[in-house]
Structure formats: C-alpha cells, structure tokens
N, C-alpha and C. Protein backbone atom coordinates (compact mmCIF):
# COMPACT_ATOMS: atom_id res chain seq x y z
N UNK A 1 0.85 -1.18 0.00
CA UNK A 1 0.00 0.00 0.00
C UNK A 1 0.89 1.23 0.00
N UNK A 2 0.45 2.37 -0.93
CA UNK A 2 1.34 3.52 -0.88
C UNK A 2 0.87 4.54 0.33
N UNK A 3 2.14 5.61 0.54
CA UNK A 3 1.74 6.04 1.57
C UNK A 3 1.58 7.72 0.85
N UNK A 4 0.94 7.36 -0.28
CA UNK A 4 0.21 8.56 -0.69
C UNK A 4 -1.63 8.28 -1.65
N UNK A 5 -1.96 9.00 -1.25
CA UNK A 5 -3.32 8.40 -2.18
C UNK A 5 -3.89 10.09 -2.69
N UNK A 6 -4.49 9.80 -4.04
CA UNK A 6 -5.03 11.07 -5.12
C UNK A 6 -6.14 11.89 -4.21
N UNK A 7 -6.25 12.78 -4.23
CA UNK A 7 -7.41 13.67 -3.96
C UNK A 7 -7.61 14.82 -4.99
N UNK A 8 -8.53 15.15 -4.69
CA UNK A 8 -9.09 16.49 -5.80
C UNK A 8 -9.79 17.47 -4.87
N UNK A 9 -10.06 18.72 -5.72
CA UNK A 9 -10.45 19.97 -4.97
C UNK A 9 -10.37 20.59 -3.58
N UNK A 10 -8.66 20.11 -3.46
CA UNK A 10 -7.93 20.87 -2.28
C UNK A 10 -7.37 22.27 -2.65
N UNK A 11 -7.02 22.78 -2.14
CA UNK A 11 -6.18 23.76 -2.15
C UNK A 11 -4.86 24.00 -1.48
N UNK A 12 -3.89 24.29 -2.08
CA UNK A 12 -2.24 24.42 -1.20
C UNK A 12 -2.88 25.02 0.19
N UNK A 13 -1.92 23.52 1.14
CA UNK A 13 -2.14 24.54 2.65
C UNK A 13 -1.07 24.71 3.46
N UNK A 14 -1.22 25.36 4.29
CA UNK A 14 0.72 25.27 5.45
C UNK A 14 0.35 23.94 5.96
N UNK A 15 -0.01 23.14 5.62
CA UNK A 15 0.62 21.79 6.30
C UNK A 15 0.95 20.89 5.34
N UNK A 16 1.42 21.47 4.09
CA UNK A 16 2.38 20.59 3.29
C UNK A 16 1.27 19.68 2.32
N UNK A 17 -0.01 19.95 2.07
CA UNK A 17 -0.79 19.26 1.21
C UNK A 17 -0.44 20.32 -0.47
N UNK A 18 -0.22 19.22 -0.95
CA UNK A 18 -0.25 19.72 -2.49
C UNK A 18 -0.94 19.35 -2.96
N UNK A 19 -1.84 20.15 -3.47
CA UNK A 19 -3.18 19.91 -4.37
C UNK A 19 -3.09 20.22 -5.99
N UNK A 20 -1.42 20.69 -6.06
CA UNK A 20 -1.16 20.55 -7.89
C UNK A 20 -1.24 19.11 -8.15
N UNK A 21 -0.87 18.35 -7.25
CA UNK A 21 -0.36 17.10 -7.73
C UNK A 21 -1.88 16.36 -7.59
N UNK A 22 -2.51 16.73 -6.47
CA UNK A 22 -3.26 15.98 -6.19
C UNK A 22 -2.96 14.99 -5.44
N UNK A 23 -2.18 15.06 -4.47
CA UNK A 23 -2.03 14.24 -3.62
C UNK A 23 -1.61 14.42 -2.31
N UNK A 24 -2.32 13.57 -1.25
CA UNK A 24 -1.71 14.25 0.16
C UNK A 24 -0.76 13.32 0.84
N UNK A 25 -0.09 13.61 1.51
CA UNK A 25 0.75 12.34 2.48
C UNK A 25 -0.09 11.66 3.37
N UNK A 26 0.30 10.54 3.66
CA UNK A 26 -1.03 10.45 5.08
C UNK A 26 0.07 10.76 6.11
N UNK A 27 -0.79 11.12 6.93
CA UNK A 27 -0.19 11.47 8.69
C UNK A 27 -0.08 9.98 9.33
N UNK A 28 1.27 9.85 9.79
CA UNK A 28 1.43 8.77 10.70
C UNK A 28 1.54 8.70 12.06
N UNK A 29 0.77 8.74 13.20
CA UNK A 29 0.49 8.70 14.20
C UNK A 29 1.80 8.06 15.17
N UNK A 30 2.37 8.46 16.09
CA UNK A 30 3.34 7.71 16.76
C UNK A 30 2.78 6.75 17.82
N UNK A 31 3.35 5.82 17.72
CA UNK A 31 3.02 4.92 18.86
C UNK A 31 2.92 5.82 20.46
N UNK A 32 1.15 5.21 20.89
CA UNK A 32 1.51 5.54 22.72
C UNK A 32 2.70 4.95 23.48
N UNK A 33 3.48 6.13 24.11
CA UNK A 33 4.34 5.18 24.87
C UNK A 33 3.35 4.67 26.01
N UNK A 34 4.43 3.60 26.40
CA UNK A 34 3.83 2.95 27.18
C UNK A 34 3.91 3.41 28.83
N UNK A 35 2.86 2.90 29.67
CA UNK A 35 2.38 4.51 30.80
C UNK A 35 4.02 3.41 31.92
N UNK A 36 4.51 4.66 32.55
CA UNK A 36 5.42 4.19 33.81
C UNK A 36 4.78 3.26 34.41
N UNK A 37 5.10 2.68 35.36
CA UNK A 37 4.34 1.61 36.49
C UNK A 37 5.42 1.99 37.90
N UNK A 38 4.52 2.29 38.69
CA UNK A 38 5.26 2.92 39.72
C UNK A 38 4.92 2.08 41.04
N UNK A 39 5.94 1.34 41.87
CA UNK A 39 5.43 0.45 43.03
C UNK A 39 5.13 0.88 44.29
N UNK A 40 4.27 1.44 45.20
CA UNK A 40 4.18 1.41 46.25
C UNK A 40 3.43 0.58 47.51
N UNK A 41 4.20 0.99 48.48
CA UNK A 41 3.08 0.36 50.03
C UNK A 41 2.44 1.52 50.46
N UNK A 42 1.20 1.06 50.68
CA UNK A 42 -0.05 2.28 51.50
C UNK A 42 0.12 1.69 52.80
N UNK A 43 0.23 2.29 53.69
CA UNK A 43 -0.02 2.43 55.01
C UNK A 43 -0.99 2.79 55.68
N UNK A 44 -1.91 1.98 56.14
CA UNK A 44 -2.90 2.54 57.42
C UNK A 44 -2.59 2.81 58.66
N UNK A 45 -2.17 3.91 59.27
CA UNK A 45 -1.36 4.20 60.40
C UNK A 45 -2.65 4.38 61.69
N UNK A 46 -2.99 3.97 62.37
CA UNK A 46 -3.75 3.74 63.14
C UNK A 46 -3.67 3.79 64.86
N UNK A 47 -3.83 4.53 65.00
CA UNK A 47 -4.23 5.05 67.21
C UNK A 47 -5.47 5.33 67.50
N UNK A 48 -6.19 4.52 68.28
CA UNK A 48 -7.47 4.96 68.85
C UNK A 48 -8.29 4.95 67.82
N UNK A 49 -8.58 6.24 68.16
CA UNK A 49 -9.60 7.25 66.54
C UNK A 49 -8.73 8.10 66.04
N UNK A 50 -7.77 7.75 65.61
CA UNK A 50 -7.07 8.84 64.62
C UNK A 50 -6.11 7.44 63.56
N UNK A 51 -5.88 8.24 62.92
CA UNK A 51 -5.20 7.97 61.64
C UNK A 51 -4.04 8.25 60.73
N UNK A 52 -3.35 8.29 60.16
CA UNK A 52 -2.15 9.12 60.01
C UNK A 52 -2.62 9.75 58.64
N UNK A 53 -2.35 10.76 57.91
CA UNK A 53 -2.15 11.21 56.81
C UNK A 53 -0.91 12.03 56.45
N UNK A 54 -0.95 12.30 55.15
CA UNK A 54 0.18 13.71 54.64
C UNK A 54 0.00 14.32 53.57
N UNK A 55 0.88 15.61 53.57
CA UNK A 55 0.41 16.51 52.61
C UNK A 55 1.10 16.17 51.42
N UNK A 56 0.83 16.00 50.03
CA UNK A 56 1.75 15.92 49.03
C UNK A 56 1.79 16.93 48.41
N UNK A 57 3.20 16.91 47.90
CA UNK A 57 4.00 18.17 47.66
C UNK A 57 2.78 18.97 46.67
N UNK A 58 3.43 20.23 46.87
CA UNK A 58 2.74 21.39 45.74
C UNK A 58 2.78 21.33 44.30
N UNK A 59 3.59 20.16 43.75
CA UNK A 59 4.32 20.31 42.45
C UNK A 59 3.51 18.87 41.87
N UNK A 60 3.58 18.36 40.60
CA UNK A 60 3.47 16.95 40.24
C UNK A 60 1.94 16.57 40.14
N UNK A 61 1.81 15.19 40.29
CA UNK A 61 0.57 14.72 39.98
C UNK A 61 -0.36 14.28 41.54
N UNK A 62 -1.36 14.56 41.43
CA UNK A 62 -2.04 14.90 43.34
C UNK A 62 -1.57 16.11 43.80
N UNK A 63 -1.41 17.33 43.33
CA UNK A 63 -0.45 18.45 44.35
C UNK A 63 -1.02 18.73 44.93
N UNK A 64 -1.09 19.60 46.07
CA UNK A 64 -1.48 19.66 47.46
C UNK A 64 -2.66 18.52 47.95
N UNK A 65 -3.13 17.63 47.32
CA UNK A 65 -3.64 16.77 48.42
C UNK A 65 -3.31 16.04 48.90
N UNK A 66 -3.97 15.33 50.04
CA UNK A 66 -3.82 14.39 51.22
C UNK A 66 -3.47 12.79 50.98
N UNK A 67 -2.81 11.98 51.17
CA UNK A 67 -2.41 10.76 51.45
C UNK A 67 -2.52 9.82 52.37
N UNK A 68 -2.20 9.00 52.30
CA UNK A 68 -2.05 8.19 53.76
C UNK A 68 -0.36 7.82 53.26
N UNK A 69 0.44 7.56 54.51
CA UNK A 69 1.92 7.77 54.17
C UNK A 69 2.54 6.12 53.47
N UNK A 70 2.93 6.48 52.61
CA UNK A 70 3.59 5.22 51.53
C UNK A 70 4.76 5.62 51.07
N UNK A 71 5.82 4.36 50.84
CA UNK A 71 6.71 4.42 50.49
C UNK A 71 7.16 3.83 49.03
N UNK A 72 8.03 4.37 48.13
CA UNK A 72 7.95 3.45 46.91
C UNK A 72 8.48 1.83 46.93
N UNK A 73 8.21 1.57 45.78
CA UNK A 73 8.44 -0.49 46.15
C UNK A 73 7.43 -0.91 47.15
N UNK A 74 7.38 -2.35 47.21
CA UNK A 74 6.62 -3.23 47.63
C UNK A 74 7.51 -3.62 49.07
N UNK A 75 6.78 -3.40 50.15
CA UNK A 75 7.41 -3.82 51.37
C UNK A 75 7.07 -4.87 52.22
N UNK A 76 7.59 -5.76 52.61
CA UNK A 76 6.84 -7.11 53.63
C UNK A 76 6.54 -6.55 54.80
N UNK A 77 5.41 -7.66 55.27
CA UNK A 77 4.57 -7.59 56.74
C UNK A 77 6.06 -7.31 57.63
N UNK A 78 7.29 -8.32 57.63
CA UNK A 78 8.46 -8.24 58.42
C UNK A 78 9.50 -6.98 58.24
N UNK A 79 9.08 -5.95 57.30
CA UNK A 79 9.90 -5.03 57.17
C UNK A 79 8.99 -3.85 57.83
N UNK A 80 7.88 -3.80 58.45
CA UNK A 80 7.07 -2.47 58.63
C UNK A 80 7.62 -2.02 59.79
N UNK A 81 8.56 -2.35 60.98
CA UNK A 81 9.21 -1.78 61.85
C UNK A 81 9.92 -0.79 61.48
N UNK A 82 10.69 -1.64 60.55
CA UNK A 82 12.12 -0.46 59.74
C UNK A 82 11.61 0.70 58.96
N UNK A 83 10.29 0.01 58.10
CA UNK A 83 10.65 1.21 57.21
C UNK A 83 9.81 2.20 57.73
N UNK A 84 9.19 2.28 58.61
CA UNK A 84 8.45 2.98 59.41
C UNK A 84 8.98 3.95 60.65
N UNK A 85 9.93 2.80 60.73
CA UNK A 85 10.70 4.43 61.76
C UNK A 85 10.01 3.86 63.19
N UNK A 86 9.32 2.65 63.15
CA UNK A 86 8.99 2.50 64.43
C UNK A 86 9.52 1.22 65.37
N UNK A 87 9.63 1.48 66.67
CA UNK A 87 9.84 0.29 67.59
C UNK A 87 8.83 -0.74 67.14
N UNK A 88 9.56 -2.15 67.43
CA UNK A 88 8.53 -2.87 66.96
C UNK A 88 7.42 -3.09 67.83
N UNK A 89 8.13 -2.71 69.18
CA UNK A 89 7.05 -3.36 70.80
C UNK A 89 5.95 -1.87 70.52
N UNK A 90 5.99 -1.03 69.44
CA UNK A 90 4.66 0.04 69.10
C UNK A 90 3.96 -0.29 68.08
N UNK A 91 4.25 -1.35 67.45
CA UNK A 91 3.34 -1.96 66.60
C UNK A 91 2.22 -3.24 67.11
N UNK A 92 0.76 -2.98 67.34
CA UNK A 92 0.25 -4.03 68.40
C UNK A 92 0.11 -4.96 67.22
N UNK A 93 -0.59 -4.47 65.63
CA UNK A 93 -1.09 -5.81 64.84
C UNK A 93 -0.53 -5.32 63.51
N UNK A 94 -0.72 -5.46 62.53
CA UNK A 94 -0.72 -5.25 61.42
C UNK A 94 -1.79 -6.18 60.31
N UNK A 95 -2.04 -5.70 59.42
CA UNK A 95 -2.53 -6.83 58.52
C UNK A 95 -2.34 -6.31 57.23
N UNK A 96 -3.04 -7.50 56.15
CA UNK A 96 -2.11 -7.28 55.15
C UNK A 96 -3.51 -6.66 54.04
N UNK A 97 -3.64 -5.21 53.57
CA UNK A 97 -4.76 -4.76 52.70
C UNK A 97 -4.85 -5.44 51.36
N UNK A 98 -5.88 -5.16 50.41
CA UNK A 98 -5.57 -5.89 49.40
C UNK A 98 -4.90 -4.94 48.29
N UNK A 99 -4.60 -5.50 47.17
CA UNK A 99 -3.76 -4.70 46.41
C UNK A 99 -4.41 -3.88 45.46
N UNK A 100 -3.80 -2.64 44.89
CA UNK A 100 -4.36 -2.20 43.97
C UNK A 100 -4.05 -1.35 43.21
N UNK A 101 -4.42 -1.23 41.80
CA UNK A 101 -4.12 -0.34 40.77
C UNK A 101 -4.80 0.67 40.62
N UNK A 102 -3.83 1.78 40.51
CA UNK A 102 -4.54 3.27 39.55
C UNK A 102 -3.85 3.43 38.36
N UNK A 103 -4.56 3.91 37.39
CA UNK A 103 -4.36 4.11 36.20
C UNK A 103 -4.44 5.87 36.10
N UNK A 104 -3.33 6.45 35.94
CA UNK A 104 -3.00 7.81 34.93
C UNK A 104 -2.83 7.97 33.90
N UNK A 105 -3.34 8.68 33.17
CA UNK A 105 -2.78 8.80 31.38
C UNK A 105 -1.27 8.14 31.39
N UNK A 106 -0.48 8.86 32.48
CA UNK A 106 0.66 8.40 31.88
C UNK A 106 1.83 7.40 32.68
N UNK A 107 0.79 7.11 33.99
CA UNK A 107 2.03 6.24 34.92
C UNK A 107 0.75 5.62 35.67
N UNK A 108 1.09 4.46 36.05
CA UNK A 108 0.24 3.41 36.84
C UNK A 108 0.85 3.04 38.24
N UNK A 109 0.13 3.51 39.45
CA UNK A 109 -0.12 2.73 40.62
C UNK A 109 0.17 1.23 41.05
N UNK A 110 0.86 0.88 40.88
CA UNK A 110 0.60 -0.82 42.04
C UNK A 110 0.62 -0.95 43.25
N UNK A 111 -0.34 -0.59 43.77
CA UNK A 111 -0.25 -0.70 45.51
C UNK A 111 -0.27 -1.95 46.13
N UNK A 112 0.23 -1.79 47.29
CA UNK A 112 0.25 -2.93 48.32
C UNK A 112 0.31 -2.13 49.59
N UNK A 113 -0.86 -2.67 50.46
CA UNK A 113 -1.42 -1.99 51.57
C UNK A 113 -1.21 -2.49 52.92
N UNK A 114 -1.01 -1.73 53.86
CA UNK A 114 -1.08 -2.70 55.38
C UNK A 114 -1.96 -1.74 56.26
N UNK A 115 -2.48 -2.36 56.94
CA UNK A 115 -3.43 -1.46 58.33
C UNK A 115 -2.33 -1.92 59.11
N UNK A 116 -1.86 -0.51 59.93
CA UNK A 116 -0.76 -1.39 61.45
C UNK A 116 -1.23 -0.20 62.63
N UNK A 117 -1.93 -1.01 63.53
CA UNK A 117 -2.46 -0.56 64.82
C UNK A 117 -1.20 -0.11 65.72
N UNK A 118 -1.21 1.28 66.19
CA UNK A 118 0.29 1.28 66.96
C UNK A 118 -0.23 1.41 68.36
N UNK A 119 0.66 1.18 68.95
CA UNK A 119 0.49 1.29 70.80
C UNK A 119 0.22 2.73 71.13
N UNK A 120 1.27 3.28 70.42
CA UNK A 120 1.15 4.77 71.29
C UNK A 120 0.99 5.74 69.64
N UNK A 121 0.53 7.03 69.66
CA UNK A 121 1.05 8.24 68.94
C UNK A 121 2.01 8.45 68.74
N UNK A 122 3.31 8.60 67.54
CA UNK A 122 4.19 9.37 67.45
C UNK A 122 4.20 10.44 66.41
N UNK A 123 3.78 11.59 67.12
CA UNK A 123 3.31 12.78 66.34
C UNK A 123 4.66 13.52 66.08
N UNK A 124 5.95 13.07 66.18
CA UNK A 124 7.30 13.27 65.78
C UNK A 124 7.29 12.53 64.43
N UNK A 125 6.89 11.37 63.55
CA UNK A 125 6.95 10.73 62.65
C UNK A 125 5.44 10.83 61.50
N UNK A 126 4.19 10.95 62.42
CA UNK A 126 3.72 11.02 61.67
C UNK A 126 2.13 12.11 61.87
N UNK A 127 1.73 12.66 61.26
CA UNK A 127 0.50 13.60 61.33
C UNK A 127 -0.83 12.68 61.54
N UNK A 128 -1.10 12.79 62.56
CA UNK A 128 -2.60 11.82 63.14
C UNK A 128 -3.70 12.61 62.91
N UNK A 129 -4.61 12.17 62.96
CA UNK A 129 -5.77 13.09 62.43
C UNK A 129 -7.14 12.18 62.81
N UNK A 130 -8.08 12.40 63.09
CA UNK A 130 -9.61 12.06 63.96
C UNK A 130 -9.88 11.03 62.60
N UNK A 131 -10.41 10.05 62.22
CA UNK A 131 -10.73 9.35 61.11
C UNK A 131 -11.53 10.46 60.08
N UNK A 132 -12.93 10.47 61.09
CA UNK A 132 -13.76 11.32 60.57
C UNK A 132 -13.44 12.48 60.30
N UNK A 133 -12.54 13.49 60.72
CA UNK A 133 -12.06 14.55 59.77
C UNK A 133 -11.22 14.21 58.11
N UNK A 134 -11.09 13.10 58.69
CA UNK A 134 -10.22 12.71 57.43
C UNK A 134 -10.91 12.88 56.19
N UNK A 135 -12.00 12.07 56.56
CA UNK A 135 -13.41 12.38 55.63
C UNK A 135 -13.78 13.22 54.88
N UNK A 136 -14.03 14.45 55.71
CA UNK A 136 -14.76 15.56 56.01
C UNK A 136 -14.01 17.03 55.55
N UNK A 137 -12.46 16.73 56.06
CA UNK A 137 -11.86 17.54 55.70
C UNK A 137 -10.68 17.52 54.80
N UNK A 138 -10.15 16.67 54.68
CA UNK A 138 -9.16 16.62 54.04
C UNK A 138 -9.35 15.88 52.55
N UNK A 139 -8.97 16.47 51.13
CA UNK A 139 -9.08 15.54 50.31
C UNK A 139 -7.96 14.81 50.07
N UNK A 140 -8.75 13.24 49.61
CA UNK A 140 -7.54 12.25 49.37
C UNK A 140 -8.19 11.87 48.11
N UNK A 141 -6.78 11.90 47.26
CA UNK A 141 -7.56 11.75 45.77
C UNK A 141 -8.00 9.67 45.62
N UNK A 142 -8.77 9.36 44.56
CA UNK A 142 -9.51 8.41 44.40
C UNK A 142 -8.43 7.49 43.86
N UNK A 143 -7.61 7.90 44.10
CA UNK A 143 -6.28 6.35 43.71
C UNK A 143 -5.78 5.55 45.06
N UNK A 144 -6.67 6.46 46.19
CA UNK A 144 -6.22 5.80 47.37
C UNK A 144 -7.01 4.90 47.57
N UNK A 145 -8.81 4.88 46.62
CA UNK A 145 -10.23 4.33 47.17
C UNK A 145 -9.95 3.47 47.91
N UNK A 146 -9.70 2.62 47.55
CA UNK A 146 -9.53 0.68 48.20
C UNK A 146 -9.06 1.17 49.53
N UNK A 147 -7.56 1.67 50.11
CA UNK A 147 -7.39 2.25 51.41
C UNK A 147 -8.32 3.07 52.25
N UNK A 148 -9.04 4.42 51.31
CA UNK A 148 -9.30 5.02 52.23
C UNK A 148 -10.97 4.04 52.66
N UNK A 149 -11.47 3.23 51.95
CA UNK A 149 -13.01 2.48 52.15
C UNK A 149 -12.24 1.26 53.50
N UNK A 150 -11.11 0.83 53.49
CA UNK A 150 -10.51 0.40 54.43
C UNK A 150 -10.62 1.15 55.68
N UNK A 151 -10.53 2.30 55.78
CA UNK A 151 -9.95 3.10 56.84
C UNK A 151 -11.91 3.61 57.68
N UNK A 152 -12.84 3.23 56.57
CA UNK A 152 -13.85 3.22 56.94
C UNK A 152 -14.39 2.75 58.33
C-alpha cells in the first residue's frame, strides 16, 4: 500500500498538502508510549480514633492533596518496623490490605497496603488526624479508594 493516495479539490495549505499534484501524504500517528508503572506500600497508620495522613507536595501529579503515608516499592509484613521508623514493641497488629491499581494517562499505581495498629502516637513521625475529619476535611484523591473504604 502507498503512503500517498489522489485527492481532488484541495487547495495548497501550510501543512504541506499539495493539491497541484493531487495528492496528500497520510499522517502517521506515533506509537503511545507505554504509561510508567510505579510500586508502592499504603499504610494505614492507626491510634485509637485517629489515623495518620500527609500533605503531598505542591508540584506533580495529586499536588497539594492528602495521602495516607507510603513508600515506593513493595514492602513485607516483616519489614514495617524499619521502614516505618517504628519500635517494633509500638506496633500491636498489622494486617495485610488488598492490592491495587490506579491508572493515569501516563504512569500506573501498584499498591500494596497494610493497616498497622500502633500502641502509642508518634506525632514526631507522623500527622494523626480524627478518622472522621479525614473524611470531612481533608481531600484524598480516588487512587487511594480501596485504602481510604478500608480506613472506613
């Protein structure tokens, strides 16, 4: 197949159609790249009636809204002491959320989630907040759903 075909009653235009000849180029479309895939753990940070959240940065994709605190890559049930910054004798349970994808035009979500009940507050590590304000006041964009219907 050629990658020109005849037309009639065009007229010369600035995008390179010649209508002396009668013929136009076809436009070749570039392939979609293909979207990033980006790994994280969601965290359900949990005291009493409060909850942990955070602010994400001003810049990028979600800017100024709310989170629940995650780290990139996929982390085990046996690593949530470390990467958390916490004693382990302040962790009472943990469990394991289910997983999940968001889709962006141009980069994809793989989450992996944990609820971890702590003994005490450490409002040095992390921003606690009433559940129900969480709700109410703070937005958390809809790539968190699966977590935040957890946190329900």
């Amino acid at each position: 197949m050629s990658d020109e075909f005849p037309v009639s009653g065009f007229k010369r235009g600035t995008d390179g159609c010649d209508s002396g000849k009668g013929i136009i180029k076809k436009s070749v479309l570039r392939p979609k790249k293909p979207r990033r895939i980006e790994e994280k753990t969601i965290f359900l940070l949990e005291w009493e009636d409060k909850a942990a959240i955070r602010k994400r940065s001003g810049k990028g994709l979600l800017a100024s809204l709310y989170e629940f605190p995650n780290i990139p890559g996929h982390a085990g049930e046996e690593e949530l002491s470390e990467v958390l910054g916490l004693p382990k004798e302040d962790i009472l349970a943990s469990e394991r959320l289910p997983d999940s994808v968001h889709i962006f035009s141009h980069v994809e979500w793989h989450m992996t989630g944990y609820r971890v009940k702590m003994a005490k507050e450490h409002p040095e590590l992390f921003h606690m907040v009433k559940k129900e304000e969480i709700f109410s006041k703070y937005p958390l964009p809809n790539a968190f759903g699966v977590y935040t219907k957890a946190l329900m």
